[in-house]
Protein backbone atom coordinates (compact mmCIF):
# COMPACT_ATOMS: atom_id res chain seq x y z
CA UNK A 1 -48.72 -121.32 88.56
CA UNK A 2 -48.62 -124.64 86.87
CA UNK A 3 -48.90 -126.26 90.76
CA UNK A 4 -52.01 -124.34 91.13
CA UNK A 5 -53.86 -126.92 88.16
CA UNK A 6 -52.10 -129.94 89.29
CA UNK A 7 -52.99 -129.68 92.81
CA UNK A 8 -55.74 -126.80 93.40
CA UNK A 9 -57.16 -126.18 96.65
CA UNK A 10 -60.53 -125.68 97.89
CA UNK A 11 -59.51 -121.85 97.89
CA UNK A 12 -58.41 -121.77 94.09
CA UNK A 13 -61.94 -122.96 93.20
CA UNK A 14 -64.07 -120.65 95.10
CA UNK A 15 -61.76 -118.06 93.52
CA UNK A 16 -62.32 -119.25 89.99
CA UNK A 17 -65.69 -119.08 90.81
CA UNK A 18 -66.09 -115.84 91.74
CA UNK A 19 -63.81 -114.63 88.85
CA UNK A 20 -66.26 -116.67 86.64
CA UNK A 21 -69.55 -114.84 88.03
CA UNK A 22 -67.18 -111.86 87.40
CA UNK A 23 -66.85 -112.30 83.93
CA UNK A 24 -70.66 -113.22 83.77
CA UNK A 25 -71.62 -109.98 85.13
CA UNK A 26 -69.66 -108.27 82.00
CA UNK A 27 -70.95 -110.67 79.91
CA UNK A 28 -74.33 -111.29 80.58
CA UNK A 29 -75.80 -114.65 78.92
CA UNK A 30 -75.82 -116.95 82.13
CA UNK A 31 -72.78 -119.10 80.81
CA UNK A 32 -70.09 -118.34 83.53
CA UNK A 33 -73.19 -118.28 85.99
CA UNK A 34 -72.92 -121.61 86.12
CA UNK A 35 -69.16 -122.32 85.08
CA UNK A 36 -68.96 -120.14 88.46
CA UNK A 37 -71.08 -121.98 90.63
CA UNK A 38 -69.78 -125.76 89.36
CA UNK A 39 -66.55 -123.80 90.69
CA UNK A 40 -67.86 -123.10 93.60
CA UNK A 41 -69.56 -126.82 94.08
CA UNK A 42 -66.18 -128.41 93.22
CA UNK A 43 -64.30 -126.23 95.75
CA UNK A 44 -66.89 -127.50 98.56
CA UNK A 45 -66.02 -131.48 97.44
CA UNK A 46 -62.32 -130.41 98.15
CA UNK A 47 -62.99 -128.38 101.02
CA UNK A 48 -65.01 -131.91 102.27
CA UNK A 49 -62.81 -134.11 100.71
CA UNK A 50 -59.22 -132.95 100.71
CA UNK A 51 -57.63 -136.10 99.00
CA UNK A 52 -59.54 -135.53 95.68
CA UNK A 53 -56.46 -135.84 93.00
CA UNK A 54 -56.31 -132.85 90.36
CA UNK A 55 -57.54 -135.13 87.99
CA UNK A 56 -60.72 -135.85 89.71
CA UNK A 57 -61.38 -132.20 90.25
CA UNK A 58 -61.23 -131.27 86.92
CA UNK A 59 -63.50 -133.98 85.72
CA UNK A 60 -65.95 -133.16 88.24
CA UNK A 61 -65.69 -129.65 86.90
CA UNK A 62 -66.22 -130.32 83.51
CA UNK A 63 -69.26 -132.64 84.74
CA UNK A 64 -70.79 -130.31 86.84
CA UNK A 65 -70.71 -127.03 84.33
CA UNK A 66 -72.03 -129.19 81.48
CA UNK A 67 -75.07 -130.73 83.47
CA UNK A 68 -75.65 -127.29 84.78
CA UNK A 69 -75.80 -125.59 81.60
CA UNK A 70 -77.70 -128.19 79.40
CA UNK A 71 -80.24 -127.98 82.51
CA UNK A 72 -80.53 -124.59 82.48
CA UNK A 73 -81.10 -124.92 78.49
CA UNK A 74 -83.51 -127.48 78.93
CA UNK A 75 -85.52 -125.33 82.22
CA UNK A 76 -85.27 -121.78 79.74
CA UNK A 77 -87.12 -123.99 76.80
CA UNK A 78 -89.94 -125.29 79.27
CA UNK A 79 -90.60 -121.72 80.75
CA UNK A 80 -89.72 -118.88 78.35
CA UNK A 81 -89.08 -115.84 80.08
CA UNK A 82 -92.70 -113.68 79.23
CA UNK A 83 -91.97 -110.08 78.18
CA UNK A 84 -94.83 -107.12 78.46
CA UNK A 85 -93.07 -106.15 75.07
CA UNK A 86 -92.41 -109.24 73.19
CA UNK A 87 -91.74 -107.11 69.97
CA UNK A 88 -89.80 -104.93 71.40
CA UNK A 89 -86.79 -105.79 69.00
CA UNK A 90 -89.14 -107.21 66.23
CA UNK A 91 -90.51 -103.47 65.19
CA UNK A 92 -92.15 -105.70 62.28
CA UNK A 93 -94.07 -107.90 64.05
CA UNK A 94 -95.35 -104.99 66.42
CA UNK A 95 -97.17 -103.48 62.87
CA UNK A 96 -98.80 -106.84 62.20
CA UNK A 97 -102.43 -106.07 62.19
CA UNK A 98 -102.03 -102.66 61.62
CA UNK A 99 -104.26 -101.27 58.84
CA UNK A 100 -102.36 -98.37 56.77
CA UNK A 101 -103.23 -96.24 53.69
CA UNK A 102 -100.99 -96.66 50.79
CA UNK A 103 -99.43 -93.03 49.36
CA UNK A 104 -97.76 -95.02 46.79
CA UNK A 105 -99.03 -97.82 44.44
CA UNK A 106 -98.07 -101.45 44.43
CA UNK A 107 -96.65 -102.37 41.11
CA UNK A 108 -95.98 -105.88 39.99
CA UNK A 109 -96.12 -106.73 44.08
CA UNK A 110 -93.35 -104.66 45.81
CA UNK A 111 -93.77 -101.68 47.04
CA UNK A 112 -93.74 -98.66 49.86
CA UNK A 113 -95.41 -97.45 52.64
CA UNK A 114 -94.54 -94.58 55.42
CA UNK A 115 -95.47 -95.71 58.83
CA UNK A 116 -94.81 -93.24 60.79
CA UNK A 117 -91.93 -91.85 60.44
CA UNK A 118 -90.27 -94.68 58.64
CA UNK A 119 -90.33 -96.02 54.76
CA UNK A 120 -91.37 -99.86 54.51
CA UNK A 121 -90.92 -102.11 52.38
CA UNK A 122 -94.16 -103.86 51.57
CA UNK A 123 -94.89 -106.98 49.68
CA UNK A 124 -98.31 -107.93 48.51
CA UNK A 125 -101.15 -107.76 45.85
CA UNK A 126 -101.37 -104.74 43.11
CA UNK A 127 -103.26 -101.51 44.51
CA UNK A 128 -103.30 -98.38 43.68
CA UNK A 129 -102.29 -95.32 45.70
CA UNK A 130 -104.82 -94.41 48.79
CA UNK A 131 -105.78 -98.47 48.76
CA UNK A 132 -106.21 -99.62 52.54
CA UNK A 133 -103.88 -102.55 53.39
CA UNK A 134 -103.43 -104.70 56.50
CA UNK A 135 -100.22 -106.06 57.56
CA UNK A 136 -100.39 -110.13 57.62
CA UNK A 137 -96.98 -111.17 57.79
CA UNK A 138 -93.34 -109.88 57.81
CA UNK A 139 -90.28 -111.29 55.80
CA UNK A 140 -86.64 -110.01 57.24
CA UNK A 141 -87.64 -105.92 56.58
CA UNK A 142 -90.35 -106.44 54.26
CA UNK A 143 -94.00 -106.25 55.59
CA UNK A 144 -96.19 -108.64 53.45
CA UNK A 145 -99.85 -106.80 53.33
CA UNK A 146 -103.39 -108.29 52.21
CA UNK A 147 -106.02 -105.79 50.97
CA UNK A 148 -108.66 -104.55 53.06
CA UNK A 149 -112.45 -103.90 52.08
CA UNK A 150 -114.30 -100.79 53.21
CA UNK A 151 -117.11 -101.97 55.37
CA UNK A 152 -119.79 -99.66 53.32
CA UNK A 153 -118.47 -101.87 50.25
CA UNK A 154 -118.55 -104.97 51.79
CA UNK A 155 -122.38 -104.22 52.77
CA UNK A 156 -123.06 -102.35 49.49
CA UNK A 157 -121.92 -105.78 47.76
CA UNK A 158 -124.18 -108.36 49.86
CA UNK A 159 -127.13 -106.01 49.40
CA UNK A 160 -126.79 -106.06 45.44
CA UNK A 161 -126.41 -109.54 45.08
CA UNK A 162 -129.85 -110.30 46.83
């Protein structure tokens, strides 16, 4: 075994590498991806160059599988994968916006409210029971809510004070 790492052969790498893409397909994340393929690369410099020493392989190695995965960092940062459900796993951020009626008051700032079939917690201004609230914001599992006007009060208002 040990004369397989001092002296590996174009073979051993192309092996590792497909073990490695392997291991990434039961562990999805794109690390072994490219741990497999600077396998693979490595494997073709021996395959090319059979006189490579052990040592040179293995730097290479390590060489090649950092550069590949700090580029692949770097690429993933400059073009973000775009989702048709980007809250998918962020069920709070899919309610921001939503307008809701409040069944229970909001005393000294914390409260409650039912959204469907789910109890929130809900952070915001005083109001009493049946107030209408928009969700601005969420923190962690609390929803952070701004009051809303009626539109007939809103109008009702700018009319009086002409």
């Amino acid at each position: 075994m040990t004369e397989w790492l001092l002296e590996p052969a174009y073979w051993n790498w192309w092996l590792l590498g497909v073990v490695l893409m392997i291991v990434e397909v039961l562990a999805p994340g794109f690390f072994f991806l490219w741990l497999g393929v600077s396998a693979a690369i490595v494997g073709l410099l021996v395959a090319a160059f059979p006189g490579i020493s052990a040592d040179w392989q293995w730097l290479v190695f390590a060489v090649l599988a950092v550069a590949a995965i700090v580029g692949w960092r770097m690429w993933l940062k400059r073009n973000p994968t775009q989702s048709d459900a980007p809250t998918l796993n962020r069920r709070g951020e899919a309610y921001r916006g939503r307008v809701l009626t409040l069944v229970e008051p909001i005393v000294n700032g914390e409260g409650r409210v039912r959204i469907d079939d789910t109890l929130w917690k809900i952070r915001g201004d005083d109001a009493p029971a049946g107030a209408r609230v928009r969700v601005c914001g969420v923190d962690g599992p609390v929803l952070r809510i701004e009051p809303v006007e009626p539109v007939q009060a809103a109008a009702t208002q700018g009319s009086q004070s002409s």
